[in-house]
N, C-alpha and C. Protein backbone atom coordinates (compact mmCIF):
# COMPACT_ATOMS: atom_id res chain seq x y z
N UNK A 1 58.20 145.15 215.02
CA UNK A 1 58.60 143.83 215.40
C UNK A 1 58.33 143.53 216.87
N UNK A 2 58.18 144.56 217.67
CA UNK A 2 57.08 144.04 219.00
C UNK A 2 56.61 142.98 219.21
N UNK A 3 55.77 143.14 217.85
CA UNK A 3 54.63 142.21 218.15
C UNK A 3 55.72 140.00 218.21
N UNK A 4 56.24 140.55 217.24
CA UNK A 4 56.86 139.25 216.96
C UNK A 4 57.84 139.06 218.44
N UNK A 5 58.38 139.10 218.89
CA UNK A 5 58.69 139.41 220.03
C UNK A 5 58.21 139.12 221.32
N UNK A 6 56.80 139.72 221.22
CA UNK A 6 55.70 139.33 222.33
C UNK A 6 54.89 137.97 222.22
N UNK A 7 54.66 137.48 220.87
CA UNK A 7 54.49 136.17 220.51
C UNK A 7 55.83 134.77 220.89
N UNK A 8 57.05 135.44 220.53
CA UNK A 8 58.00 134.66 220.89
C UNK A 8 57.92 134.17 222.55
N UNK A 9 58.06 135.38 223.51
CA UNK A 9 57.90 135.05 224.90
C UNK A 9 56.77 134.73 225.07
N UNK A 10 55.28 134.89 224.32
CA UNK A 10 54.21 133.83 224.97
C UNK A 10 54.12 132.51 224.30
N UNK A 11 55.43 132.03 223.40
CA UNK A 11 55.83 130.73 223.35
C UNK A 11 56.67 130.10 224.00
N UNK A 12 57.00 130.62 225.39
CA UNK A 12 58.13 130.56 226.10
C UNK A 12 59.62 130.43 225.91
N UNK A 13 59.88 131.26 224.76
CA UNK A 13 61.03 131.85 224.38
C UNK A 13 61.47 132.78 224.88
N UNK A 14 63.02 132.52 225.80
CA UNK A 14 63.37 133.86 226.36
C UNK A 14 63.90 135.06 225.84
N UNK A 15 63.63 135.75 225.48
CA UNK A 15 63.68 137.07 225.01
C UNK A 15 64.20 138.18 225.63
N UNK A 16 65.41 137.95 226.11
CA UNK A 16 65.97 139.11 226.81
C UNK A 16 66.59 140.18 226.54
N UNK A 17 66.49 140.67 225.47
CA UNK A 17 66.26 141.89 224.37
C UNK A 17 66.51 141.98 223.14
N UNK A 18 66.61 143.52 222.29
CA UNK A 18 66.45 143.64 221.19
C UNK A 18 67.47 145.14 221.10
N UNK A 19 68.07 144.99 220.24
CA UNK A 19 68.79 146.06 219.69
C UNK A 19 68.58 146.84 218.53
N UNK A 20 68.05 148.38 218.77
CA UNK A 20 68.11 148.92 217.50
C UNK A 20 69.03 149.49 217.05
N UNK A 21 69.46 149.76 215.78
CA UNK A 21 70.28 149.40 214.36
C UNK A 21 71.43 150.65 214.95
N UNK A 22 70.44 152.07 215.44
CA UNK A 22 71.63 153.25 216.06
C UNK A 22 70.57 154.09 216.72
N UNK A 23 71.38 154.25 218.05
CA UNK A 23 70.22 155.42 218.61
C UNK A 23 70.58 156.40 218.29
N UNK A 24 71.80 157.22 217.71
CA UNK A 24 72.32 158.45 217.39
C UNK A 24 72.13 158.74 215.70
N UNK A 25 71.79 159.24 215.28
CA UNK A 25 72.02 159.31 213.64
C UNK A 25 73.74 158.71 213.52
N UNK A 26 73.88 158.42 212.52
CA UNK A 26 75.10 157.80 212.02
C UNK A 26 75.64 157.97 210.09
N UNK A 27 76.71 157.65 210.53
CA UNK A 27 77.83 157.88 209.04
C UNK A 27 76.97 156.62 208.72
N UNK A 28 76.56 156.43 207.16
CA UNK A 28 76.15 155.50 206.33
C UNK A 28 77.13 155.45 205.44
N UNK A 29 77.57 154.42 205.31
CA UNK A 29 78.54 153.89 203.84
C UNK A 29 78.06 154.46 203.01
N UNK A 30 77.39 154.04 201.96
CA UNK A 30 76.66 154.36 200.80
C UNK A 30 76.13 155.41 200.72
N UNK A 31 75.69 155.67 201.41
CA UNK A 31 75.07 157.56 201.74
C UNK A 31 75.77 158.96 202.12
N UNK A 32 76.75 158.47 203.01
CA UNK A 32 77.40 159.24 203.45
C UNK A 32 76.68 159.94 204.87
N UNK A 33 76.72 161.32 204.72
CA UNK A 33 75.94 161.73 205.32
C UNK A 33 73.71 162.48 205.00
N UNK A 34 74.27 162.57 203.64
CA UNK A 34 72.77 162.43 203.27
C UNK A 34 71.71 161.63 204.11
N UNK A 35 71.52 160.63 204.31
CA UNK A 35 70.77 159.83 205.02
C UNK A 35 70.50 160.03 206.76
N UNK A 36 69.44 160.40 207.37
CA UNK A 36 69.62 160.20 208.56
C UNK A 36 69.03 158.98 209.16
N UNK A 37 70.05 158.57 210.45
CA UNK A 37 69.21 156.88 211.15
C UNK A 37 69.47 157.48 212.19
N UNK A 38 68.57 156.39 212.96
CA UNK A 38 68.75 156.77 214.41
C UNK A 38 67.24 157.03 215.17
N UNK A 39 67.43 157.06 216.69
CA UNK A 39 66.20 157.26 217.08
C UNK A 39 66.65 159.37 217.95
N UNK A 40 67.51 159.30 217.91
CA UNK A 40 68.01 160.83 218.04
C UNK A 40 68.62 161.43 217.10
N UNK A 41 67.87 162.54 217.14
CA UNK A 41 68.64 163.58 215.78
C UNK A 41 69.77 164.28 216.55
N UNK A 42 70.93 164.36 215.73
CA UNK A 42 72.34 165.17 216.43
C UNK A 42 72.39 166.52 215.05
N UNK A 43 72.20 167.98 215.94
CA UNK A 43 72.47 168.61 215.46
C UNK A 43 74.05 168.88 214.69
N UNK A 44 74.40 168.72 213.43
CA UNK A 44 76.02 168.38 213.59
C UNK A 44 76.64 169.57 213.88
N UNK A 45 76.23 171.09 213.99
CA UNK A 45 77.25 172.09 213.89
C UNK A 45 77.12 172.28 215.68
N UNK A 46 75.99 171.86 216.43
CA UNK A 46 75.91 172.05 218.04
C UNK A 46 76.14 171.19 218.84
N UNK A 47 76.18 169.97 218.11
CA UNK A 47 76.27 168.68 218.86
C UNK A 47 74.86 168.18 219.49
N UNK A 48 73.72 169.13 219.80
CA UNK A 48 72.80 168.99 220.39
C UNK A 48 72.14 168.11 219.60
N UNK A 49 71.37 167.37 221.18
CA UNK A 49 70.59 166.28 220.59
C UNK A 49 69.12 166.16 220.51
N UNK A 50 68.41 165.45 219.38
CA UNK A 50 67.31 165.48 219.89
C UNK A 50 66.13 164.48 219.38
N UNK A 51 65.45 163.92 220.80
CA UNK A 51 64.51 162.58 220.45
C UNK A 51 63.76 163.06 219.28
N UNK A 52 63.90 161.84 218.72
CA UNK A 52 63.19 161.79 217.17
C UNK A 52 61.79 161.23 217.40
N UNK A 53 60.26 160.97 216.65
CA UNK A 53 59.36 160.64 217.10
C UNK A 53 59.75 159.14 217.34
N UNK A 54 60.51 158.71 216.29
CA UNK A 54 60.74 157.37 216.62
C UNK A 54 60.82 156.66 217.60
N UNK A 55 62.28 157.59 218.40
CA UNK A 55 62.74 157.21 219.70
C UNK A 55 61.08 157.53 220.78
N UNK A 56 60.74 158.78 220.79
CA UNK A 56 59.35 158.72 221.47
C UNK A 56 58.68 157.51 221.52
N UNK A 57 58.21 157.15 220.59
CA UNK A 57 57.77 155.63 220.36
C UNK A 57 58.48 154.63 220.79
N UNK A 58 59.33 154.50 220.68
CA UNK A 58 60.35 153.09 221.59
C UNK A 58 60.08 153.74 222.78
N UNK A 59 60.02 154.25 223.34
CA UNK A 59 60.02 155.06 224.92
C UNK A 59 58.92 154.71 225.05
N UNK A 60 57.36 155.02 224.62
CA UNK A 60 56.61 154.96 225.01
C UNK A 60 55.84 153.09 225.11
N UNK A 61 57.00 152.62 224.40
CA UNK A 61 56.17 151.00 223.78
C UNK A 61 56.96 150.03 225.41
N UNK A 62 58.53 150.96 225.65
CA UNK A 62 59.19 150.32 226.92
C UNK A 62 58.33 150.76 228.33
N UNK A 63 57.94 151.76 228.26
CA UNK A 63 57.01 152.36 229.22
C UNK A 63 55.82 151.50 229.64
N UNK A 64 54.91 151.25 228.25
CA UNK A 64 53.87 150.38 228.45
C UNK A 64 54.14 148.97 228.80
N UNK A 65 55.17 148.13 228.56
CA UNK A 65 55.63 147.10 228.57
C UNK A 65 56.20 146.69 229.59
N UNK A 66 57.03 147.66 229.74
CA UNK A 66 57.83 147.45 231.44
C UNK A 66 59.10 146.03 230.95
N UNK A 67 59.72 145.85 231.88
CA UNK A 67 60.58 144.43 231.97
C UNK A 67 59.86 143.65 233.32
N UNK A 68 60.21 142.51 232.36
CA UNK A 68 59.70 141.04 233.03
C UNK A 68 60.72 140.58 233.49
C-alpha cells in the first residue's frame, strides 16, 4: 500500500502516516496463538526478539523514503 499512499501525497493529500496492524507478534482471537503477526518475531519461552523480513522491508522502504 506504499504505492497508494505515494499517489495520495502527489495529489496533495496530507499523509502524515500509516499504522501497521502489530509490530510484535500478537494474541489473535480466533487463532489463539497458532497464528503469527507482526513485523517482529517474540521468542515466547526468552522473550527475545526478532526482525522479521517483513519488518526489514518496512525499514528499508522508511529508509528509502525518508520523511517529508
Amino acid at each position: 500500500y506504499v504505492s497508494i499512499f505515494a499517489a495520495a501525497i502527489n495529489r496533495g493529500i496530507p499523509v502524515l502516516g500509516a499504522f501497521h496492524w502489530s509490530t510484535i507478534d500478537n494474541f489473535e482471537w480466533n487463532l489463539g496463538v497458532k497464528q503469527r503477526f507482526g513485523l517482529v518475531h517474540v521468542d515466547r519461552k526468552t522473550m527475545e526478539r526478532t526482525m522479521k523480513e517483513s519488518g526489514r522491508y518496512w525499514m528499508r522502504v522508511i529508509e528509502k523514503r525518508g520523511t517529508k
